[in-house]
C-alpha atoms as a PDB file:
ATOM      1  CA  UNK A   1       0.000   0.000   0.000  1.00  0.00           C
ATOM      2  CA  UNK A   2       2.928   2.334   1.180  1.00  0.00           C
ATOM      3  CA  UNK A   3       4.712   1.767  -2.603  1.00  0.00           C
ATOM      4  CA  UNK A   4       1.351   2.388  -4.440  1.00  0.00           C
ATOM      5  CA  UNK A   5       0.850   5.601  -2.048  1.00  0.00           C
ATOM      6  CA  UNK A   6       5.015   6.436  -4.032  1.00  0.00           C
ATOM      7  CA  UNK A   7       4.090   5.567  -6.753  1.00  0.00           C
ATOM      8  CA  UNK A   8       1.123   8.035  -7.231  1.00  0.00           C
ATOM      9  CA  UNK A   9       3.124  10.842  -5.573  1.00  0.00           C
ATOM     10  CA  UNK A  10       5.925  10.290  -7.795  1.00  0.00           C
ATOM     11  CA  UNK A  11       3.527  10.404 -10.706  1.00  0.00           C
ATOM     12  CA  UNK A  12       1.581  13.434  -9.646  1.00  0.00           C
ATOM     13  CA  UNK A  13       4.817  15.567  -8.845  1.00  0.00           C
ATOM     14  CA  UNK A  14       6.427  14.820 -12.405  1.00  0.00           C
ATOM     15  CA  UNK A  15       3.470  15.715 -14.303  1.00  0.00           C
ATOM     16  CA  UNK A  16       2.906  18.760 -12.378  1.00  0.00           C
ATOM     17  CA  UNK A  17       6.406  18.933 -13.517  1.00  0.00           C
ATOM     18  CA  UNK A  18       5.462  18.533 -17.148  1.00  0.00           C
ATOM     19  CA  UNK A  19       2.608  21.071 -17.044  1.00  0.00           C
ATOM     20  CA  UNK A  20       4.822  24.159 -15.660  1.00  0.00           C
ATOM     21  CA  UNK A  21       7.878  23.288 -18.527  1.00  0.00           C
ATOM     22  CA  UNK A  22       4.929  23.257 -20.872  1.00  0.00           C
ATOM     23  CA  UNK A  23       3.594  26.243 -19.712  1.00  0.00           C
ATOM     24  CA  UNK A  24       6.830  28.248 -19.483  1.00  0.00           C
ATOM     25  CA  UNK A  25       7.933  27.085 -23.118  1.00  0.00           C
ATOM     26  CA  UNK A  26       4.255  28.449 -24.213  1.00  0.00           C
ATOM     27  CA  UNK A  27       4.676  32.350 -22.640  1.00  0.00           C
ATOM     28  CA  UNK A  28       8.064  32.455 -23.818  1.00  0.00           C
ATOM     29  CA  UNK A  29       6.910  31.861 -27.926  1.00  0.00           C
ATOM     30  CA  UNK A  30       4.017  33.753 -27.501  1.00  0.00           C
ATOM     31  CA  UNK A  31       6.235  37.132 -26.086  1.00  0.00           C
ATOM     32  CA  UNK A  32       8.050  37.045 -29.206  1.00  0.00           C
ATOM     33  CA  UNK A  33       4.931  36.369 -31.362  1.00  0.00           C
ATOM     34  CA  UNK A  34       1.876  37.805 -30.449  1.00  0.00           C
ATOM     35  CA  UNK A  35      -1.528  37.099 -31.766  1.00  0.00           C
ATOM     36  CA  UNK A  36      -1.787  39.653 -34.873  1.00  0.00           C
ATOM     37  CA  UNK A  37      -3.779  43.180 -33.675  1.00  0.00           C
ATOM     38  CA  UNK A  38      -2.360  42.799 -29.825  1.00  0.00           C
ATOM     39  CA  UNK A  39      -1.765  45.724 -27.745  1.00  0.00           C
ATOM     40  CA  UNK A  40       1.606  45.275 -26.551  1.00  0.00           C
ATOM     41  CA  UNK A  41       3.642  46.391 -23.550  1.00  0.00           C
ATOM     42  CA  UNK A  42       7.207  48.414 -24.040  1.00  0.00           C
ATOM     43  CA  UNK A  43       9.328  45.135 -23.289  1.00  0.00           C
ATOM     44  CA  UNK A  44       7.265  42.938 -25.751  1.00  0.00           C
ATOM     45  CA  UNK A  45       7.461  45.871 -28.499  1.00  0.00           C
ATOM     46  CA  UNK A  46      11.333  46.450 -27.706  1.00  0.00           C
ATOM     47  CA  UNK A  47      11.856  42.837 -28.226  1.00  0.00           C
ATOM     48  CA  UNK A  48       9.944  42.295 -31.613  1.00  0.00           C
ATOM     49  CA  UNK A  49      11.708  46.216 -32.919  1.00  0.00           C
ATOM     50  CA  UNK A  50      15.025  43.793 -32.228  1.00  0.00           C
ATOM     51  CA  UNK A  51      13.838  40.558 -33.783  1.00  0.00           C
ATOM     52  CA  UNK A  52      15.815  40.419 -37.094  1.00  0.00           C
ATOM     53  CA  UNK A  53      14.036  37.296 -38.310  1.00  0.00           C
ATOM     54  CA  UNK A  54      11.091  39.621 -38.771  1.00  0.00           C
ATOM     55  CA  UNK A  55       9.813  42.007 -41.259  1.00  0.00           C
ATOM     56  CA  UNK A  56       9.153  44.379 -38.983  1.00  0.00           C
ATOM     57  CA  UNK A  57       7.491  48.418 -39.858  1.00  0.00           C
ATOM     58  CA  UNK A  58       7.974  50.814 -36.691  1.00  0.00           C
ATOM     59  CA  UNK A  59       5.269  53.437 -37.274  1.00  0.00           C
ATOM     60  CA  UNK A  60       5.126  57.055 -35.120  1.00  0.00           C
ATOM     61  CA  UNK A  61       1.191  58.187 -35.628  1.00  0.00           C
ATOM     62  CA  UNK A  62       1.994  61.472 -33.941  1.00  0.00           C
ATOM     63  CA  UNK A  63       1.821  64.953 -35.469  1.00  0.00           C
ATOM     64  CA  UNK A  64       5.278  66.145 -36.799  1.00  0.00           C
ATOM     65  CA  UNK A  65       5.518  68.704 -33.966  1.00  0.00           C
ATOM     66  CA  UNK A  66       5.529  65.314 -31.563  1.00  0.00           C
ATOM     67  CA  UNK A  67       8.195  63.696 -33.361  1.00  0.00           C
ATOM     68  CA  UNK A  68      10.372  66.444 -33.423  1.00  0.00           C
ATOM     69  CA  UNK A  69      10.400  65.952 -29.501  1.00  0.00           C
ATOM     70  CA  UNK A  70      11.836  62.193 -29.378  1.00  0.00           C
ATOM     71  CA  UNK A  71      10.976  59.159 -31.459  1.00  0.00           C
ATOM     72  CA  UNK A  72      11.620  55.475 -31.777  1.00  0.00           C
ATOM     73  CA  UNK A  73      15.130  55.197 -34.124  1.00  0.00           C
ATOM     74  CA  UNK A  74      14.024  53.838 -37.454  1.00  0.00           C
ATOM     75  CA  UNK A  75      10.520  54.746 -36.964  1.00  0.00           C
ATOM     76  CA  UNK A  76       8.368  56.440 -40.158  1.00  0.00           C
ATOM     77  CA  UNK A  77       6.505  59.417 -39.599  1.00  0.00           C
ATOM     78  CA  UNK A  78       2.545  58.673 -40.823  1.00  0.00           C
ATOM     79  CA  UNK A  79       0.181  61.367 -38.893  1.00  0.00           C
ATOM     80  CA  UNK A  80      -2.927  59.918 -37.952  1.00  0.00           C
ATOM     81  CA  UNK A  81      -4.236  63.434 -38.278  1.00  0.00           C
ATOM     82  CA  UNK A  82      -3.527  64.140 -41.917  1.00  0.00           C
ATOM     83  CA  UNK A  83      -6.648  64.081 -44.561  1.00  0.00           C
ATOM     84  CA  UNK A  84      -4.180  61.216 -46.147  1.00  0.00           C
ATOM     85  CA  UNK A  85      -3.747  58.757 -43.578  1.00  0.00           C
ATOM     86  CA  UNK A  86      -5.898  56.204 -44.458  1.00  0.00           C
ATOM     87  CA  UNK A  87      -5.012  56.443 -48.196  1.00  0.00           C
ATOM     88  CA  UNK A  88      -1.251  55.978 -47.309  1.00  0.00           C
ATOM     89  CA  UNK A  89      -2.110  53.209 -45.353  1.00  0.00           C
ATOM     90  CA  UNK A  90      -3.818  51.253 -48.090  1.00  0.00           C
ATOM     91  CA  UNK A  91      -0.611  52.300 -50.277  1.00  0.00           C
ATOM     92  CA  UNK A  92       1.433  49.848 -47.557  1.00  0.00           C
ATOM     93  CA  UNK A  93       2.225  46.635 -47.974  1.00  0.00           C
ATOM     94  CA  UNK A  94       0.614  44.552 -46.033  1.00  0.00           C
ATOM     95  CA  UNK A  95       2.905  41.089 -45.066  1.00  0.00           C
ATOM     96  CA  UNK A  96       5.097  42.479 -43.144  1.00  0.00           C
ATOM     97  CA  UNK A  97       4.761  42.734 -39.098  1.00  0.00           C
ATOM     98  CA  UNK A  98       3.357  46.672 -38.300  1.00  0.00           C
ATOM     99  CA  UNK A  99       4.687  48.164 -34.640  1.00  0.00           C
ATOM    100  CA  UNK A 100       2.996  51.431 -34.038  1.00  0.00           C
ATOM    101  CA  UNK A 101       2.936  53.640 -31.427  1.00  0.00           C
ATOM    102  CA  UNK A 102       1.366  57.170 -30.680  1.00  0.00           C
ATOM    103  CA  UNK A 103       1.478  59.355 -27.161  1.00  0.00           C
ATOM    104  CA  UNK A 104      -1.000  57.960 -24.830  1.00  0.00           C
ATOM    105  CA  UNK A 105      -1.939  54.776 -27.017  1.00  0.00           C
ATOM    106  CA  UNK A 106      -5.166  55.943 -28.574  1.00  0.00           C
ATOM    107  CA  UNK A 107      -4.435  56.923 -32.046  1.00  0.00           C
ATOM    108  CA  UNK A 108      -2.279  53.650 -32.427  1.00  0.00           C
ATOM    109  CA  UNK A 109      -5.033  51.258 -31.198  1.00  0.00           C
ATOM    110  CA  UNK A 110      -7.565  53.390 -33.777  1.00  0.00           C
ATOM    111  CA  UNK A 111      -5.106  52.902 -36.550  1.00  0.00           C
ATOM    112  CA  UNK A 112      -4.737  49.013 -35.154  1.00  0.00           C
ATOM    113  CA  UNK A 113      -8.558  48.706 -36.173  1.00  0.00           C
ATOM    114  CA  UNK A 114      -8.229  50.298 -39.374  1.00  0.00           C
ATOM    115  CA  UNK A 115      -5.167  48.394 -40.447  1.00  0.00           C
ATOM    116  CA  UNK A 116      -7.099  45.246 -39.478  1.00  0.00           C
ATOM    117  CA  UNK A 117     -10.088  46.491 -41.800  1.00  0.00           C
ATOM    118  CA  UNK A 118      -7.963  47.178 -44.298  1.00  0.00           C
ATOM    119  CA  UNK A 119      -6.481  43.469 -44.759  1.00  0.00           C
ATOM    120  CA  UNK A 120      -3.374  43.681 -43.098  1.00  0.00           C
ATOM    121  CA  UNK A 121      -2.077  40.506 -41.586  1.00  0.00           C
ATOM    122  CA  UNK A 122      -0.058  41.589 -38.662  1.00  0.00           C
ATOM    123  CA  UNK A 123       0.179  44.736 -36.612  1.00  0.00           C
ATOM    124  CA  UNK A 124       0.523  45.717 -33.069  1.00  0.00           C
ATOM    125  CA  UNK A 125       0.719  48.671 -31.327  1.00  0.00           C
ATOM    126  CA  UNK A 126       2.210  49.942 -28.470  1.00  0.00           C
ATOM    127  CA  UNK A 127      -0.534  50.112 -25.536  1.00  0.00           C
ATOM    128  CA  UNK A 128       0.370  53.447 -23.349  1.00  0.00           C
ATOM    129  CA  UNK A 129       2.215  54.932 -26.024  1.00  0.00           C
ATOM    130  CA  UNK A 130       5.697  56.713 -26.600  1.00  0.00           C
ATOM    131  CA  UNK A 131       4.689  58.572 -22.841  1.00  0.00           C
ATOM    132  CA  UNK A 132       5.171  54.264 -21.091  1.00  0.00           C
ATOM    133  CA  UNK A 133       7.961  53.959 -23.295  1.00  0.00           C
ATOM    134  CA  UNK A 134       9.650  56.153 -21.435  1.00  0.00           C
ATOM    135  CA  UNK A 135       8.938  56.233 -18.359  1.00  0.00           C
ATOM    136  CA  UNK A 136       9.882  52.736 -18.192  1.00  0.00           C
ATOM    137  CA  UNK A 137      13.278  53.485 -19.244  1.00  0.00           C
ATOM    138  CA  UNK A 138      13.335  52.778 -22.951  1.00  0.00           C
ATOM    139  CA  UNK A 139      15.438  55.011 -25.299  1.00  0.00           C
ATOM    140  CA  UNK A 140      13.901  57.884 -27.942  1.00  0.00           C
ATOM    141  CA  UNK A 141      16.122  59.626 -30.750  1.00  0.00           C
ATOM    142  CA  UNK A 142      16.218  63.489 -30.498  1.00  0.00           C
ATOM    143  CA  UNK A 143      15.570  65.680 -33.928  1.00  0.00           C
ATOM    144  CA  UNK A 144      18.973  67.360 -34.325  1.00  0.00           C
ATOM    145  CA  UNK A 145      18.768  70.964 -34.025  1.00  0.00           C
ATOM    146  CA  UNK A 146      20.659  72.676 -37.615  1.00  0.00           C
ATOM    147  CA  UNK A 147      19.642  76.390 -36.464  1.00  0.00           C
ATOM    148  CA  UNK A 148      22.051  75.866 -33.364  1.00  0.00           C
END
């Protein structure tokens, strides 16, 4: 009885084993490739800007005025604001993986629904904005002053 009672716990404690390798081999795919339309947090969207196995299209939404004050390196200006947005948009292509970002969040997750609309297979944006991004320690280029 005593030996069946060691044998159960023995099973029961490797696959509890099993299910928490599983598990931890899971998350750690998934940070580096999120479902398609995902908000993302600044660590998850620093790590997929630095995943060269990726096409990967960093987008700044913000007004020009915005960029000029800090911006992801090798980001493209688009302003959600301008009467051309969503006509530049379509112009994209759309297979490879879209990273945008905004201030606060808002226009990126708007443009995240119109880029989904639109046919594009995979885009995320960066929930919180450039204003997380930052105050969690992550880096922004400055505009180079020429009139100094």
């Amino acid at each position: 009885m005593r030996t069946m009672a060691l044998l159960i716990l023995t099973l029961f404690i490797l696959g509890f084993i099993t299910v928490i390798l599983l598990g931890s081999s899971t998350q750690s795919s998934e940070v580096l490739s999120p479902k398609p339309f995902a908000d993302l947090d600044p660590k998850t969207f620093h790590q997929l800007i630095q995943d060269e196995d990726k096409r990967i299209v960093l987008l700044d939404i913000r007004t020009p005025e915005e960029y000029a004050h800090g911006y992801l390196a090798q980001a493209t200006l688009m302003d959600f604001y301008a009467n051309d947005f969503k006509s530049k948009l379509e112009q994209l292509d759309k297979d490879p993986t879209y990273l945008l970002y905004c201030r606060s969040g808002n226009r990126s997750r708007q443009a995240l629904n119109l880029m989904e609309q639109l046919g594009f297979k995979d885009a995320h944006h960066l929930a919180g904005g450039i204003l997380r991004w930052t105050a969690e320690g992550y880096p922004v280029e400055r505009a180079v002053n020429s009139s100094n």
